[in-house]
Protein backbone atom coordinates (compact mmCIF):
# COMPACT_ATOMS: atom_id res chain seq x y z
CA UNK A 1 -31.24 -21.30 -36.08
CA UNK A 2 -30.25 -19.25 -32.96
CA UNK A 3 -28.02 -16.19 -34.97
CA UNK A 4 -25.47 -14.93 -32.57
CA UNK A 5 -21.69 -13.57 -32.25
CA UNK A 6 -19.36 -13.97 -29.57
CA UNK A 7 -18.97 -11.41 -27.20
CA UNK A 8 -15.74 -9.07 -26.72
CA UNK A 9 -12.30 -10.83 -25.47
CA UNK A 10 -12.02 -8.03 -22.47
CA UNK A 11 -15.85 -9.01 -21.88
CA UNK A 12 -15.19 -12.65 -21.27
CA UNK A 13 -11.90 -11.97 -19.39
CA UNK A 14 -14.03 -9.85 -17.23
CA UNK A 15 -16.12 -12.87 -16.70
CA UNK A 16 -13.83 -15.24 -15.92
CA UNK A 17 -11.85 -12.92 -13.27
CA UNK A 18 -10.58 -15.25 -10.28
CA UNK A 19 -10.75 -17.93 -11.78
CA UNK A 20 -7.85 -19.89 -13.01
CA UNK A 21 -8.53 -22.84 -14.67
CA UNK A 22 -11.28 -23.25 -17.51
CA UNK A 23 -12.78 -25.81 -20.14
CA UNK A 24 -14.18 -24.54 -23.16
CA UNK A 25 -17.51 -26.53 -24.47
CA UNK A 26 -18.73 -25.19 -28.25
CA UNK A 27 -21.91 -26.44 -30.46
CA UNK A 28 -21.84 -28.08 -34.01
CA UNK A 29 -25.16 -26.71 -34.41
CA UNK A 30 -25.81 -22.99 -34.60
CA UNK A 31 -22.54 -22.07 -32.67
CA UNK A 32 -20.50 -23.33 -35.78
CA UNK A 33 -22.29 -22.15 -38.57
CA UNK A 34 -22.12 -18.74 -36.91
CA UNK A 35 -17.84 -19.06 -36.07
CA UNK A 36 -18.81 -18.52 -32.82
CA UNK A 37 -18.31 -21.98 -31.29
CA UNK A 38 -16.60 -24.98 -33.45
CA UNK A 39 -13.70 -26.41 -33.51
CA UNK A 40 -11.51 -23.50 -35.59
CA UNK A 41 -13.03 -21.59 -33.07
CA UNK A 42 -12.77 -22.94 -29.47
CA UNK A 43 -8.91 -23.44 -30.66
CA UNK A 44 -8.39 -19.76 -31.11
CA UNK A 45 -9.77 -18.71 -27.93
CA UNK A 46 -7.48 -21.80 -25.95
CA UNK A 47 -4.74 -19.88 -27.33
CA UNK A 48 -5.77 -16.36 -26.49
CA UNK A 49 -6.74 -17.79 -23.05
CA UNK A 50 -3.24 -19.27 -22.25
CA UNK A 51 -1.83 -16.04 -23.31
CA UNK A 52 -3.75 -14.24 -20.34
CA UNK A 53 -2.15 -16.79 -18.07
CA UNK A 54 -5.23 -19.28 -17.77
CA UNK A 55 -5.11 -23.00 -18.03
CA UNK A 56 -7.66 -24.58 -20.40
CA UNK A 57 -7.79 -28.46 -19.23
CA UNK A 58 -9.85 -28.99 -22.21
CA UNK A 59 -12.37 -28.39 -25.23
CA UNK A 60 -15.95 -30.00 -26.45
CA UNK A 61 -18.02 -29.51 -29.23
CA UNK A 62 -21.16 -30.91 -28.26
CA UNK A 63 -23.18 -32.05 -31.15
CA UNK A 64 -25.99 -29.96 -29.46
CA UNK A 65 -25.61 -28.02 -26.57
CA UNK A 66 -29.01 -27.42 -25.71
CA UNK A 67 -30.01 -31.07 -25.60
CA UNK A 68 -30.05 -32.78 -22.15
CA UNK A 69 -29.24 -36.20 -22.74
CA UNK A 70 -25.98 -34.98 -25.28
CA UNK A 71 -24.78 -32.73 -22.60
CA UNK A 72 -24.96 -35.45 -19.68
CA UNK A 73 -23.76 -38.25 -22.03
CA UNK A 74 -20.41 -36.21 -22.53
CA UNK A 75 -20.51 -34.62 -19.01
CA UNK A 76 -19.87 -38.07 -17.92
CA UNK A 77 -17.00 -38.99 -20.14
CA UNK A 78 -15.44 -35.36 -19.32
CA UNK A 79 -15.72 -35.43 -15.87
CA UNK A 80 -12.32 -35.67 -14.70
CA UNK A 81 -11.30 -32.45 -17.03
CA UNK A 82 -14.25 -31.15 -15.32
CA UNK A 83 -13.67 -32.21 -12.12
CA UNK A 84 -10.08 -29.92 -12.50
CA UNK A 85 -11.42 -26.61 -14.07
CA UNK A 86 -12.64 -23.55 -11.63
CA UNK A 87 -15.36 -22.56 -14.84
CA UNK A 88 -16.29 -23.68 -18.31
CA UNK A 89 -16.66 -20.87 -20.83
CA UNK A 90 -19.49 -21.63 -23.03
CA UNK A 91 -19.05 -20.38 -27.14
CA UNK A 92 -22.39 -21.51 -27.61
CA UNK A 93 -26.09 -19.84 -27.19
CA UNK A 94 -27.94 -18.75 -24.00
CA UNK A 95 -29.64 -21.85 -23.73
CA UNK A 96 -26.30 -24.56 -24.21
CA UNK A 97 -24.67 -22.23 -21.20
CA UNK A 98 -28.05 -22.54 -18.81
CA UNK A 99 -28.24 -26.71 -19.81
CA UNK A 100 -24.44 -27.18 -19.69
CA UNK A 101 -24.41 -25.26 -16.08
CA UNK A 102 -27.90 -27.13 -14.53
CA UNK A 103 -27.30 -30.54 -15.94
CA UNK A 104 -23.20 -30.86 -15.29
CA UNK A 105 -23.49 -28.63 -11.90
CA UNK A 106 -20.28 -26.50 -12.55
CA UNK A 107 -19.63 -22.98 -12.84
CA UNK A 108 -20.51 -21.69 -16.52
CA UNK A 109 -19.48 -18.17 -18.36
CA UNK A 110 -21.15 -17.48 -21.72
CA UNK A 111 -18.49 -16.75 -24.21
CA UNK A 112 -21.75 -15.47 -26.82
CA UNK A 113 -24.53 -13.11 -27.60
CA UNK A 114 -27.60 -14.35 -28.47
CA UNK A 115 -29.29 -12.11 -31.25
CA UNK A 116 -32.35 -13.81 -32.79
CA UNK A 117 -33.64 -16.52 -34.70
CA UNK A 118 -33.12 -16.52 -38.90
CA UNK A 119 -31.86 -18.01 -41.70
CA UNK A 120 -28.25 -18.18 -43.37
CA UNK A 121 -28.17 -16.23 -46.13
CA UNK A 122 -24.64 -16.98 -46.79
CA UNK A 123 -21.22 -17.40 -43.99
CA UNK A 124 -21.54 -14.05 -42.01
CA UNK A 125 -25.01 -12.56 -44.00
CA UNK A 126 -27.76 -13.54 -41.62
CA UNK A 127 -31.59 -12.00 -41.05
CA UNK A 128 -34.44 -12.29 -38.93
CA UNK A 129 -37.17 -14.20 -40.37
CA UNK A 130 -39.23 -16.03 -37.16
CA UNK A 131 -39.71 -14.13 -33.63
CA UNK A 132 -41.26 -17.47 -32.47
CA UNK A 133 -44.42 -15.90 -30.92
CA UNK A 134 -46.43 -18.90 -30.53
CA UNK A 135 -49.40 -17.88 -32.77
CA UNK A 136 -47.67 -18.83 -36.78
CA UNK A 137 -49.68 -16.91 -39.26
CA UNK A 138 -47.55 -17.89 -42.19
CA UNK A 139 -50.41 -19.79 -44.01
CA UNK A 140 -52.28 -16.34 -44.50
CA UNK A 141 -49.53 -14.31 -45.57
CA UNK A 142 -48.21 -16.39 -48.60
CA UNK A 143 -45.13 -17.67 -46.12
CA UNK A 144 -43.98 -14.13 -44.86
CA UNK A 145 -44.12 -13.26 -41.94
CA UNK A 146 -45.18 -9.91 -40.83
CA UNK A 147 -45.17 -10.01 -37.31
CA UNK A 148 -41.20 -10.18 -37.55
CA UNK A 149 -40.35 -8.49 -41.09
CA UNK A 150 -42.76 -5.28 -40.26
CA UNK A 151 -40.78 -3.24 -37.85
CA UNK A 152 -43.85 -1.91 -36.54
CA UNK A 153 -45.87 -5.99 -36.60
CA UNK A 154 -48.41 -4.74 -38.56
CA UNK A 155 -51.52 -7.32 -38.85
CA UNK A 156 -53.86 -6.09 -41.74
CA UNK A 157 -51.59 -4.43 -44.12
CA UNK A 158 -48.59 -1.32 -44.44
CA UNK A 159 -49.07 1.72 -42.77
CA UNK A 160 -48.74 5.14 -44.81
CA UNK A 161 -44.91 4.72 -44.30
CA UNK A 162 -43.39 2.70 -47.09
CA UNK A 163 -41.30 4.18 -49.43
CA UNK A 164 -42.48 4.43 -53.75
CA UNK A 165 -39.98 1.69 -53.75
CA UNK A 166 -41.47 -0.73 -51.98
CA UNK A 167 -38.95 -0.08 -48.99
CA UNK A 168 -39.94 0.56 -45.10
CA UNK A 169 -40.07 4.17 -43.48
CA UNK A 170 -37.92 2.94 -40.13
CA UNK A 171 -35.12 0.65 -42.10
CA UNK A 172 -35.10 2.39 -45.92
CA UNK A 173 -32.81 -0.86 -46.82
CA UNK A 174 -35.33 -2.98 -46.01
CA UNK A 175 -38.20 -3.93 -47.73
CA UNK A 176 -41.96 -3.36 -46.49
CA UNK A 177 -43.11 -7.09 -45.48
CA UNK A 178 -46.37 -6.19 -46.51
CA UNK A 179 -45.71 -5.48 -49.81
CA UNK A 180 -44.08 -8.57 -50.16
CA UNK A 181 -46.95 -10.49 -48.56
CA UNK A 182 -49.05 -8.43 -51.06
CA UNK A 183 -47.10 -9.50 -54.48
CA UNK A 184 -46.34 -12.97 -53.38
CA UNK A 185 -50.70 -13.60 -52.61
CA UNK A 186 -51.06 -11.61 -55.86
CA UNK A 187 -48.22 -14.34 -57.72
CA UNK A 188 -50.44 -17.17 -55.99
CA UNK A 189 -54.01 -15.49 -57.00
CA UNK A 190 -54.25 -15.32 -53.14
CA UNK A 191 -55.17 -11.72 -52.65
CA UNK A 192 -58.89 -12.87 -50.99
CA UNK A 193 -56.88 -13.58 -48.22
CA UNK A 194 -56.24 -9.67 -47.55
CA UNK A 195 -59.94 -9.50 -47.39
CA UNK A 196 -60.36 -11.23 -43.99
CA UNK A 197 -59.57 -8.74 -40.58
CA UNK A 198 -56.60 -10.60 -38.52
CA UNK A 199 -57.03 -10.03 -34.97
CA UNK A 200 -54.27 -8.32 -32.55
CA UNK A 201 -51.59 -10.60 -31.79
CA UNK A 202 -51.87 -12.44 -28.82
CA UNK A 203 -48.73 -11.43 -26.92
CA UNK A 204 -49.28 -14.19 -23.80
CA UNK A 205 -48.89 -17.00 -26.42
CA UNK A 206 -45.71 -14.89 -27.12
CA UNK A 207 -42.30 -13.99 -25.14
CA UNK A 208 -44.33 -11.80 -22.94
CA UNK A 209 -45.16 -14.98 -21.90
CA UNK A 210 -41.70 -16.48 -20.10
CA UNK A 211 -40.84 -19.14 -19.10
CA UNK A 212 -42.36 -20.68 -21.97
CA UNK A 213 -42.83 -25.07 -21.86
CA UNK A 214 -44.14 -27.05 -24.78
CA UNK A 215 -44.14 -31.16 -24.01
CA UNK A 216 -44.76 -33.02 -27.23
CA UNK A 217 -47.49 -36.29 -25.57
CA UNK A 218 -47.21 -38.91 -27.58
CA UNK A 219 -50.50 -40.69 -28.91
């Protein structure tokens, strides 16, 4: 899931200077399970919109903002909103405002921050667990991974800087990945696996590596 939180009111107003009228799309995906971008959402910010003078010809909350097809399937039966609207302010991650804006053509504002991708933990509690680096190691470190829970991506065990409880020297309130990898292996009677020398993560498989295209060939 793409965590993220929507951006200041005066930072989108910023954005959307000169222009006058504006549709508002939002995602049922990760956009609404972070209250950036569903319906409860998207309602709140017509109203604060209006009340800055704007005209909002209409909202959508695509089932999935980032998927092609979705976005020109609904483009098509919102074109004549769309067809009246200087902008369209997008509540939704970096990559629904970039497909909404190539695929519809029209003028598009991101109404979010994009932070990382994690796991819920509960409705507002979210953390880091995957930095997607093209290279998953997960099978050798008992499911944890340390290349995003090490704050320093440590690949063959903690440095000198962990804590006696088990917590690390940068973030004291969070724990050392390694010593999680190490009692989880230990749980599993895994711990051969610490034996074995990983080799330096390959940062061109990575985000060093952008743009970044995978197409799935079917066999």
């Amino acid at each position: 899931m793409i965590i993220q939180k929507q951006k200041d009111f005066e930072k989108i107003l910023e954005n959307l200077k000169g222009d006058k009228t504006v549709f508002i799309f939002g995602c049922a995906d990760c956009a609404t399970t972070c209250k950036v971008g569903g319906e409860e959402e998207l309602a709140q910010m017509k109203v604060k919109l209006e009340q800055q003078g704007f005209e909002v010809v209409g909202t959508y909350v695509l089932d999935t903002a980032c998927l092609t097809g979705e976005v020109r399937k609904r483009g098509k039966e919102l074109q004549e909103q769309l067809e009246h609207c200087d902008s369209a302010l997008v509540l939704a991650c970096g990559t629904a405002v970039q497909t909404i804006g190539d695929v519809l053509g029209i003028v598009v504002h991101p109404g979010a921050d994009s932070l990382f991708a994690g796991n819920v933990v509960r409705l507002g509690k979210y953390e880091e667990k995957c930095s997607a680096c093209g290279d998953c190691i997960l099978e050798e470190t008992g499911g944890i991974c340390p290349v995003t829970r090490c704050a320093k991506g440590l690949m063959n065990g903690p440095c000198g800087g962990y804590s006696k409880d088990g917590k690390c020297e940068v973030d004291p309130e969070q724990d050392c990945a390694w010593l999680l990898i190490y009692d989880r292996l230990k749980e599993r009677g895994k711990l051969d696996w610490l034996e074995s020398i990983k080799d330096a993560k390959d940062q061109s498989t990575g985000s060093a590596a952008t743009p970044r295209r995978y197409v799935w060939e079917r066999k």
